[in-house]
Protein backbone atom coordinates (compact mmCIF):
# COMPACT_ATOMS: atom_id res chain seq x y z
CA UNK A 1 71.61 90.96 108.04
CA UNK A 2 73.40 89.07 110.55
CA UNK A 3 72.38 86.18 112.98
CA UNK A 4 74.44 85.46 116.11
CA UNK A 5 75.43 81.99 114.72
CA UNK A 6 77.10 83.94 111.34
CA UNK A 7 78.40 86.95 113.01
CA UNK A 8 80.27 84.45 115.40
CA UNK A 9 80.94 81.91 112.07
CA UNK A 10 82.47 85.44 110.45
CA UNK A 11 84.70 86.25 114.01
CA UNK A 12 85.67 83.14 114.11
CA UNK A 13 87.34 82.82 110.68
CA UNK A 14 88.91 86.13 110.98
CA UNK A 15 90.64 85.29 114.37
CA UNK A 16 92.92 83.05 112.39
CA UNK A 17 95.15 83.05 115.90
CA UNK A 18 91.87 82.73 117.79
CA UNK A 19 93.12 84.95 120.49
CA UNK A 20 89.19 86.24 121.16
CA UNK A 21 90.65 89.37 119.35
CA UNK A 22 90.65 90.23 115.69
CA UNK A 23 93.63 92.23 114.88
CA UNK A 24 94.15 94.90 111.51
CA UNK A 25 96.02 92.46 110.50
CA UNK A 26 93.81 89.33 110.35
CA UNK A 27 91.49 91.62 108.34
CA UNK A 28 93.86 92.74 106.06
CA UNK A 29 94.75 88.89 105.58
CA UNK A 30 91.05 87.84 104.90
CA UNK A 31 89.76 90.29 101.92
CA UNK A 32 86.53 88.59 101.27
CA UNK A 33 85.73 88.25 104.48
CA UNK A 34 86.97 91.61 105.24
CA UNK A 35 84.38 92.67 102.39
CA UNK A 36 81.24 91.11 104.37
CA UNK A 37 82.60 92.89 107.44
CA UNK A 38 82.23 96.04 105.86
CA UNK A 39 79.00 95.29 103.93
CA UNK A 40 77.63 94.54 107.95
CA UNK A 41 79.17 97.44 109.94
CA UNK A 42 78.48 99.98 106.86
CA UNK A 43 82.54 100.78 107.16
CA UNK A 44 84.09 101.12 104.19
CA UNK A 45 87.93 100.41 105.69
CA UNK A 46 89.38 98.38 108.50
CA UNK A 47 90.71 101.47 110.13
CA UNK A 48 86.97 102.74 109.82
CA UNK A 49 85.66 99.65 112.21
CA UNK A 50 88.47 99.37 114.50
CA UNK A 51 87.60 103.45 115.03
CA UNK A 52 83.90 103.09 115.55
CA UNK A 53 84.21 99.87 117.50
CA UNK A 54 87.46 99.81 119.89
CA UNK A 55 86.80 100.82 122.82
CA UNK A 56 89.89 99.72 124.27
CA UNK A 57 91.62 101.53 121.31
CA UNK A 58 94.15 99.12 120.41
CA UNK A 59 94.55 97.30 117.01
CA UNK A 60 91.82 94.78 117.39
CA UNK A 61 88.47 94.33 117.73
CA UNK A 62 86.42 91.79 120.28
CA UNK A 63 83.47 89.72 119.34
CA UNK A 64 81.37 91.65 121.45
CA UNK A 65 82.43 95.04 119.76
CA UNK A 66 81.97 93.66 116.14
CA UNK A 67 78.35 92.81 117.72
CA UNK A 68 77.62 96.06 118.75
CA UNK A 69 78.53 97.83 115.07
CA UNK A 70 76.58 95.60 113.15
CA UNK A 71 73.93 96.45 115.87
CA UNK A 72 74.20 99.87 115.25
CA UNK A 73 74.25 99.84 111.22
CA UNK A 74 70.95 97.67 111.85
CA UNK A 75 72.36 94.45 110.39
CA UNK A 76 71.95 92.25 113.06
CA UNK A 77 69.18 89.59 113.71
């Protein structure tokens, strides 16, 4: 499970351009973290989270939609 302080730690690191936004590609360039993502949002690709997540369906993924995934797998504190 997730606190706000890690889940924003995890963003953070992954948003290696920090443009607020988490592109496929950051993932793919982070594989460990990229693991914990998936272990948190019960995804099992990056493809899978930026489909259950994006709502503006584009190739990234906000803060506030990673929050709301990990909400809904039940991995957040």
């Amino acid at each position: 499970m997730a606190t706000e302080q890690e889940l924003r730690s995890l963003f953070d690191a992954l948003d290696r351009d920090q443009d607020g936004k988490v592109s496929l590609n950051e993932i793919f360039l982070s594989p460990g973290l990229s693991a914990i993502i998936s272990l948190e949002t019960n995804t099992n690709t990056p493809q899978e989270l930026l489909a259950q997540s994006n709502l503006e369906k584009n190739d990234s993924i906000t803060y506030e939609e990673l929050k709301e995934v990990v909400k809904k797998a039940g991995n957040f504190n």
